[in-house]
N, C-alpha and C. Protein backbone atom coordinates (compact mmCIF):
# COMPACT_ATOMS: atom_id res chain seq x y z
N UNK A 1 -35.13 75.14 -5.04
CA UNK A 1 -35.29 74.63 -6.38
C UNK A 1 -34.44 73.40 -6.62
N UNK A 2 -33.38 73.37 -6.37
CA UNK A 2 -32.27 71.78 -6.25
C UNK A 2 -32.89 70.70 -5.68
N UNK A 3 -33.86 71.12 -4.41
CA UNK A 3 -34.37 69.79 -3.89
C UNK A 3 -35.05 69.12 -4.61
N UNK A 4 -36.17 70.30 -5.45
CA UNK A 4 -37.18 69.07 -6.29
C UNK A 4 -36.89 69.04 -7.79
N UNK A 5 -35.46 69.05 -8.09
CA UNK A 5 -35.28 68.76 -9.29
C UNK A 5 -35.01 67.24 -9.38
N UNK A 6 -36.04 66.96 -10.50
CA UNK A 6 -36.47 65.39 -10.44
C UNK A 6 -35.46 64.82 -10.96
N UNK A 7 -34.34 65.48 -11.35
CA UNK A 7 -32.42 64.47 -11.68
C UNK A 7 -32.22 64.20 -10.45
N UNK A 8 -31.91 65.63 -9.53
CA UNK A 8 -31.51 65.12 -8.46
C UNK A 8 -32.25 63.89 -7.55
N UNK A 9 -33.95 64.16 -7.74
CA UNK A 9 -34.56 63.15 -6.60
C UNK A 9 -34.49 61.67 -7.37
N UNK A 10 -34.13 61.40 -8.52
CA UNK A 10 -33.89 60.56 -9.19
C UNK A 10 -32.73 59.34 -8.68
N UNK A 11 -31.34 60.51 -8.09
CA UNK A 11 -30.53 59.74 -8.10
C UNK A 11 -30.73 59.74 -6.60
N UNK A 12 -30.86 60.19 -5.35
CA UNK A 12 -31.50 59.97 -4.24
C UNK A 12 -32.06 58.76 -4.07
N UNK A 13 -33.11 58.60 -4.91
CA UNK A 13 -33.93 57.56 -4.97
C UNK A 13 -32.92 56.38 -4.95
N UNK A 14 -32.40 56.29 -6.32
CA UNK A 14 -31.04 55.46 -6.56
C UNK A 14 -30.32 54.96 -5.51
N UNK A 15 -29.76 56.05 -5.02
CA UNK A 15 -29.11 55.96 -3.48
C UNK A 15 -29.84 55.18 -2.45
N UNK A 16 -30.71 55.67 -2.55
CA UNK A 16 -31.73 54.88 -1.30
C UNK A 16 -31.96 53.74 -1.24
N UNK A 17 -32.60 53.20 -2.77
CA UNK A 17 -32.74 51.72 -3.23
C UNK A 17 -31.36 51.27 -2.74
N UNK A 18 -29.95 51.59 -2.97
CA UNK A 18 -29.62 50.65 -2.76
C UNK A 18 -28.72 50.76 -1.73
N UNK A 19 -28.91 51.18 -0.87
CA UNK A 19 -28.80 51.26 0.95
C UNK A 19 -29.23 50.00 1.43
N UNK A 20 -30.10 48.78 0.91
CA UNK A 20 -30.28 47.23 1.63
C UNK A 20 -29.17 46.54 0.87
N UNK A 21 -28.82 46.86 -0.30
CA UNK A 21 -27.59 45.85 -1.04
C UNK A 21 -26.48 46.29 -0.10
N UNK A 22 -26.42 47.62 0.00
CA UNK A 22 -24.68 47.54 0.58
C UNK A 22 -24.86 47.52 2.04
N UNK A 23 -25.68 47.18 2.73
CA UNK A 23 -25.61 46.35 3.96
C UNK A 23 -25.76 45.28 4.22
N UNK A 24 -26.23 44.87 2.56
CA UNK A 24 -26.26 43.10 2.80
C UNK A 24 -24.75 42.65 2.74
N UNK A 25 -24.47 43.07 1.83
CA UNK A 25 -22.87 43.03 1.31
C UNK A 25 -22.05 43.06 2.71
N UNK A 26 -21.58 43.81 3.52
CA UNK A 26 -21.45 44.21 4.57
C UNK A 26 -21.59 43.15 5.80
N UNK A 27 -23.17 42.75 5.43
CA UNK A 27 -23.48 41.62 6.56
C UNK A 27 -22.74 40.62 5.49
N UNK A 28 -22.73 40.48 4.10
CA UNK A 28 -21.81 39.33 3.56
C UNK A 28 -20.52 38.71 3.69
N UNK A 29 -19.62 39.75 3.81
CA UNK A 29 -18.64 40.17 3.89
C UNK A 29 -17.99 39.77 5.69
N UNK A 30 -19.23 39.98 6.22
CA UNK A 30 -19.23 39.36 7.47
C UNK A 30 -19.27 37.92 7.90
N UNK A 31 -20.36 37.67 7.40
CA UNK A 31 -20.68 36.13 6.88
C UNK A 31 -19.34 35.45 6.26
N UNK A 32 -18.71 35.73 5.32
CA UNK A 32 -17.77 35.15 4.30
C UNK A 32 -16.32 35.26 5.60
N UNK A 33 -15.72 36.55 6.31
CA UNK A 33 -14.86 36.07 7.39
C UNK A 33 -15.50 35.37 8.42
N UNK A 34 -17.04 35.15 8.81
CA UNK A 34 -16.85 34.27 9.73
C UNK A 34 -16.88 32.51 9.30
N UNK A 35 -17.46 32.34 7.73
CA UNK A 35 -16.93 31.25 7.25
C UNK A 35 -15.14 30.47 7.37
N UNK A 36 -14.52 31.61 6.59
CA UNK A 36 -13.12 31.19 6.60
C UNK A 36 -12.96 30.88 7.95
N UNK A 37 -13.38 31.99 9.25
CA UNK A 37 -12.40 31.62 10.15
C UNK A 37 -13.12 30.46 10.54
N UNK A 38 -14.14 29.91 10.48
CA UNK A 38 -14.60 28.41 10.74
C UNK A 38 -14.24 27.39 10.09
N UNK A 39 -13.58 27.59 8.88
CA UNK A 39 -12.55 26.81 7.46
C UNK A 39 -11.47 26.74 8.57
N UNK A 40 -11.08 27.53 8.73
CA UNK A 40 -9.88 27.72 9.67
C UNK A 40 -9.46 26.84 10.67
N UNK A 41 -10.76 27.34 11.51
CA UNK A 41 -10.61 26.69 13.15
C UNK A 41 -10.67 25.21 12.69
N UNK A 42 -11.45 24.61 11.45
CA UNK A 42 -11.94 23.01 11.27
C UNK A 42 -11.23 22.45 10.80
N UNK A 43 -11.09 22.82 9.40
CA UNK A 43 -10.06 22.57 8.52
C UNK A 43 -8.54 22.46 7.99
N UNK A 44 -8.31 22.96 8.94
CA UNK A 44 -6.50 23.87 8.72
C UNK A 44 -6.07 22.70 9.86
N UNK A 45 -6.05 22.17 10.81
CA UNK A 45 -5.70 21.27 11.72
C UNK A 45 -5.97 19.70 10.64
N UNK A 46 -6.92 19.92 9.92
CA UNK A 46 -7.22 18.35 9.21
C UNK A 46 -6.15 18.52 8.23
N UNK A 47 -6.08 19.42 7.56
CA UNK A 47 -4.49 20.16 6.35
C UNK A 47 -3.24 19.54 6.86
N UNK A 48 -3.34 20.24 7.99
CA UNK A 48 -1.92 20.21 8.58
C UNK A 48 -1.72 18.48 8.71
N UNK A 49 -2.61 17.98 9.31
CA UNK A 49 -2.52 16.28 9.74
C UNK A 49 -2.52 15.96 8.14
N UNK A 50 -2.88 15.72 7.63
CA UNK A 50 -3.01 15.47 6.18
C UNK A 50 -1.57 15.62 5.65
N UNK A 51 -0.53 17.14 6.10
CA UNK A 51 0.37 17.07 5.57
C UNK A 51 1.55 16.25 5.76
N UNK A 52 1.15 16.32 7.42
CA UNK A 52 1.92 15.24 8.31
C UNK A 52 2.39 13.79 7.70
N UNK A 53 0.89 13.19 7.44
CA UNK A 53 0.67 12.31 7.45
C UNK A 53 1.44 11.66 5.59
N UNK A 54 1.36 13.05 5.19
CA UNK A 54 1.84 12.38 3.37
C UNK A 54 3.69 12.81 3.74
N UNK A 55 3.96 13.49 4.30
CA UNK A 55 5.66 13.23 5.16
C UNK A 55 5.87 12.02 5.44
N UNK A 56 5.06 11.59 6.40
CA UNK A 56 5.09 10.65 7.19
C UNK A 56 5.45 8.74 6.04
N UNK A 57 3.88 9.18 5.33
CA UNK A 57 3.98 8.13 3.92
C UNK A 57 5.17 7.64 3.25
N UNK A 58 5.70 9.55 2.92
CA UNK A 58 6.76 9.72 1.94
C UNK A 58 8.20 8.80 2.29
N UNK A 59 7.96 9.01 3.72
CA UNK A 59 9.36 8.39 4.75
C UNK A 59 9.43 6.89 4.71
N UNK A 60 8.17 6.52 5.06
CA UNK A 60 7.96 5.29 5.06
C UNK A 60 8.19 4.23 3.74
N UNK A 61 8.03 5.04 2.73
CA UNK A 61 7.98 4.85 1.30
C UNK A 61 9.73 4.29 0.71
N UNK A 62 10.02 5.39 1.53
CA UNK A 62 11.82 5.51 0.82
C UNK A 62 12.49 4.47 1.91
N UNK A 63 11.81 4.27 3.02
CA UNK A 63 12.95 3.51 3.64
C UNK A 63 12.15 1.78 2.96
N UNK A 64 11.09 1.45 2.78
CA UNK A 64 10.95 0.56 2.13
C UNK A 64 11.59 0.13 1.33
N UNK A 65 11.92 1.23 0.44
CA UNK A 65 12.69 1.20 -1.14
C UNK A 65 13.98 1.05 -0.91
N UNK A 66 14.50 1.48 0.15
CA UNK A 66 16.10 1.38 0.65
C UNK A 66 16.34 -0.23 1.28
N UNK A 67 15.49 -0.46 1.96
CA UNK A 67 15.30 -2.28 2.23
C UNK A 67 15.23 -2.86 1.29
N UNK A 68 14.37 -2.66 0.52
CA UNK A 68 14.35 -3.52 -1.08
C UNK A 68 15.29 -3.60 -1.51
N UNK A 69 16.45 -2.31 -1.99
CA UNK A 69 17.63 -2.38 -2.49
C UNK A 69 18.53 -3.07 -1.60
N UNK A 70 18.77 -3.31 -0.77
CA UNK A 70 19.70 -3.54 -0.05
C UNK A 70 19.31 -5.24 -0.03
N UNK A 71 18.51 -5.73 0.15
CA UNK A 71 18.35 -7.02 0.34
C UNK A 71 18.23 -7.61 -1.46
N UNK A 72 18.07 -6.94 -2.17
CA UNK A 72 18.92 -7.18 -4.00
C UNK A 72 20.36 -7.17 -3.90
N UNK A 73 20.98 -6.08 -3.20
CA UNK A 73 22.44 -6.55 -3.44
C UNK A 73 23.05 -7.44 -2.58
N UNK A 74 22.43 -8.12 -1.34
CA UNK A 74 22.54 -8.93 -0.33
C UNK A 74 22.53 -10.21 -1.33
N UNK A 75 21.14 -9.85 -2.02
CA UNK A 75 20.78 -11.10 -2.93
C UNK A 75 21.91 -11.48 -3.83
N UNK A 76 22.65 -10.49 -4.57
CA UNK A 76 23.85 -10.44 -5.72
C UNK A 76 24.97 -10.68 -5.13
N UNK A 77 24.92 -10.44 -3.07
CA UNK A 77 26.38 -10.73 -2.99
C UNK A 77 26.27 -12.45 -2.68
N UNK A 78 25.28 -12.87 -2.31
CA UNK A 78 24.93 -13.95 -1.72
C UNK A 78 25.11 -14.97 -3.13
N UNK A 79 25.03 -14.51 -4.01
CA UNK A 79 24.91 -15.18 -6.00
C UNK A 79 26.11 -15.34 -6.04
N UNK A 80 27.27 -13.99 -6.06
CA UNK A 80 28.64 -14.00 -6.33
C UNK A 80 29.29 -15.02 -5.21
N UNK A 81 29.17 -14.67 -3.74
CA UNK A 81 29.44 -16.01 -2.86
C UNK A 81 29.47 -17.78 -3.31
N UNK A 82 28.43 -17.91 -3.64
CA UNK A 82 27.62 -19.33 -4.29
C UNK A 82 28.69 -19.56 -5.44
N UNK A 83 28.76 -18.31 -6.30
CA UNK A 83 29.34 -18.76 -7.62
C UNK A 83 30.84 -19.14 -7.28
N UNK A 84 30.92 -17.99 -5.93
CA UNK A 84 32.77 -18.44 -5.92
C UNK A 84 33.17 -19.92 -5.60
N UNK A 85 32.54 -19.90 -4.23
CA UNK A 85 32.19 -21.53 -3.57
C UNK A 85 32.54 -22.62 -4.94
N UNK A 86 31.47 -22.65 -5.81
CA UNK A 86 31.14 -23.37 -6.62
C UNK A 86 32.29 -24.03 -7.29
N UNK A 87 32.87 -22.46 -7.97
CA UNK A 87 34.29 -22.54 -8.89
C UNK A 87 35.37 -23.10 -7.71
N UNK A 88 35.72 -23.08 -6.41
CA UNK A 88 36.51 -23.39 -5.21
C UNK A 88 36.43 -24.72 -5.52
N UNK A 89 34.80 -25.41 -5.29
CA UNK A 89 34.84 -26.95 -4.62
C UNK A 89 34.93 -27.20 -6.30
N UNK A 90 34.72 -26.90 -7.25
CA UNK A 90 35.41 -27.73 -8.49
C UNK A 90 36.39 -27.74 -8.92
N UNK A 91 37.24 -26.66 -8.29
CA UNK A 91 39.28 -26.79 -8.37
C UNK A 91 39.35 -27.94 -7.36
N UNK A 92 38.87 -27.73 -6.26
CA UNK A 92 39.43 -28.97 -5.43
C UNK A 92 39.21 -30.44 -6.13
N UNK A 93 37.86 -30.48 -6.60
CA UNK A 93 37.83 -31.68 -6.89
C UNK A 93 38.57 -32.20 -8.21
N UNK A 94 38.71 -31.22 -9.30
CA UNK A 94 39.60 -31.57 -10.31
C UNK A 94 40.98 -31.35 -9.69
N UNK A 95 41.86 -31.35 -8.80
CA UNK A 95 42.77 -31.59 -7.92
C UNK A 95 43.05 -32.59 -7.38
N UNK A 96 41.82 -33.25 -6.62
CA UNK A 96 41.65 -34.47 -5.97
C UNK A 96 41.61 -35.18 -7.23
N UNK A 97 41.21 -35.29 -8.34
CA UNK A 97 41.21 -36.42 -9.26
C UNK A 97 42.12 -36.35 -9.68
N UNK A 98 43.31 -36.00 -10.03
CA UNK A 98 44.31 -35.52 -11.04
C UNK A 98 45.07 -37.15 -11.33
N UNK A 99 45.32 -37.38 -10.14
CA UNK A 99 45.91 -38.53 -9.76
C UNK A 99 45.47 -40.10 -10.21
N UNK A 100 44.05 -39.48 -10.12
CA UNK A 100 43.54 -40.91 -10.79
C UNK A 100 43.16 -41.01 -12.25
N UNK A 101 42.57 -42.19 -12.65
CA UNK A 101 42.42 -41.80 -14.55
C UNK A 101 41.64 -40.62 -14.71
N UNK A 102 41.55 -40.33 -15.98
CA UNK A 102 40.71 -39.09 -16.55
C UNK A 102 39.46 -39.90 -16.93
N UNK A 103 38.99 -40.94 -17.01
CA UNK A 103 37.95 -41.16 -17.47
C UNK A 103 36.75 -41.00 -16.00
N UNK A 104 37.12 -41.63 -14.78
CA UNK A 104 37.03 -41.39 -13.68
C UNK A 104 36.58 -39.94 -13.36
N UNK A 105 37.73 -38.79 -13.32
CA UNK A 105 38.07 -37.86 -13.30
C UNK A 105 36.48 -36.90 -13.92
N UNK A 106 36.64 -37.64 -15.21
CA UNK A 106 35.51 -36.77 -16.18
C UNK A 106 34.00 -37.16 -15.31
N UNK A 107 33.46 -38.38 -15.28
CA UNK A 107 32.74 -38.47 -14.62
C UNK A 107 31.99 -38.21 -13.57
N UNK A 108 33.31 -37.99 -12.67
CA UNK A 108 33.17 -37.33 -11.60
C UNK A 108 32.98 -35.68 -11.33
N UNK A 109 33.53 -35.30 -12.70
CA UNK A 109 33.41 -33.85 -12.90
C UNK A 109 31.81 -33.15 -13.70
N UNK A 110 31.34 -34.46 -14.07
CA UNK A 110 29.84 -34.44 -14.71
C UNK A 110 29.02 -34.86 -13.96
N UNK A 111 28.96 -35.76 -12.32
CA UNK A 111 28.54 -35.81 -11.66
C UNK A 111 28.31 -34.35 -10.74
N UNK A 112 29.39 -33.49 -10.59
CA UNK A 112 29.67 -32.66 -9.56
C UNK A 112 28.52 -31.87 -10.15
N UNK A 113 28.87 -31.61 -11.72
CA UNK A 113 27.87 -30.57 -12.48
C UNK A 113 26.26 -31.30 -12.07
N UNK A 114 26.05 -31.99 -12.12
CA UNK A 114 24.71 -32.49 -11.97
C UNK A 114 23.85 -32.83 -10.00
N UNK A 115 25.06 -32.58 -9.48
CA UNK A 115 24.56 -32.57 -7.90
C UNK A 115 24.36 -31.20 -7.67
N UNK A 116 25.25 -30.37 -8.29
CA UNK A 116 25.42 -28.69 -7.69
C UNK A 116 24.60 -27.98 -8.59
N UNK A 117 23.52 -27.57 -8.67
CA UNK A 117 23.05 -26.77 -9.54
C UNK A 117 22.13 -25.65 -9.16
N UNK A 118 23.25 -24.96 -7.92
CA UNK A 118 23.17 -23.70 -7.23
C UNK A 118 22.77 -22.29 -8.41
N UNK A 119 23.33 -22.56 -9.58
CA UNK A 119 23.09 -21.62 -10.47
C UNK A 119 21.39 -21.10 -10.95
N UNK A 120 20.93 -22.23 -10.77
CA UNK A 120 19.46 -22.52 -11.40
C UNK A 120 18.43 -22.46 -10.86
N UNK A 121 18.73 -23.47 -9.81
CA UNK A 121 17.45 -23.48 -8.64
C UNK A 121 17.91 -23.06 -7.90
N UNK A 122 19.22 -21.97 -6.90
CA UNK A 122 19.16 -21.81 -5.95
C UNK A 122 19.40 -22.59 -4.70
N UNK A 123 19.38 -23.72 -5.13
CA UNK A 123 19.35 -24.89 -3.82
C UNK A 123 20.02 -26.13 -4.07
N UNK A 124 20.65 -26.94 -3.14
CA UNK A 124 21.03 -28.47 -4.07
C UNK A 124 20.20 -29.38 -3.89
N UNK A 125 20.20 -30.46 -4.45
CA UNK A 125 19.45 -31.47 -4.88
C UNK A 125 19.13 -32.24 -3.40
């Protein structure tokens, strides 16, 4: 009497129908690890180089930036140099004139300003 009670053959049925889903699933499930491990075998070596390679960038990046700085304060010591120079050869020369008139003297000290103009352009005339 249990066999042909039509609840029970009902859910049988049930069961049965879906005996192709959960072997598809199964073969899915199969399918889906043999994807990854082909993500894997392909992909994970291109990752890794990829990660390498933004290390690699990152390095390259900072020592750029460390050259840059360094050739700015090269630049600032090379400014302060110039400026000292500058203030040097215009003690000497208001030294060297002392002796002679001041009108001379001045001239020569408005000449100096107008030959040296390391401050501005960088370069002399």
């Amino acid at each position: 009497m249990l066999l042909f009670n039509p609840c029970l053959m009902n859910v049988l049925s049930l069961s049965y129908d879906f005996t192709p889903f959960i072997r598809q699933q199964n073969h899915d499930k199969h399918g889906v690890s043999s994807a990854l491990s082909y993500h894997l075998m392909i992909f994970a070596p291109i990752l890794i180089l990829k990660n390498i390679f933004f290390i690699l960038f990152y390095f390259f990046l900072t020592n750029i930036v460390k050259i840059i700085r360094q050739i700015e304060n090269l630049n600032n010591q090379i400014t302060i140099l110039s400026a000292f120079s500058f203030v040097i050869r215009f003690l000497t020369l208001i030294r060297q004139q002392k002796s002679k008139s001041p009108f001379l003297g001045a001239l020569l000290v408005l000449r100096f300003f107008y030959d040296n103009k390391t401050y501005k352009t960088g370069a002399k005339r």
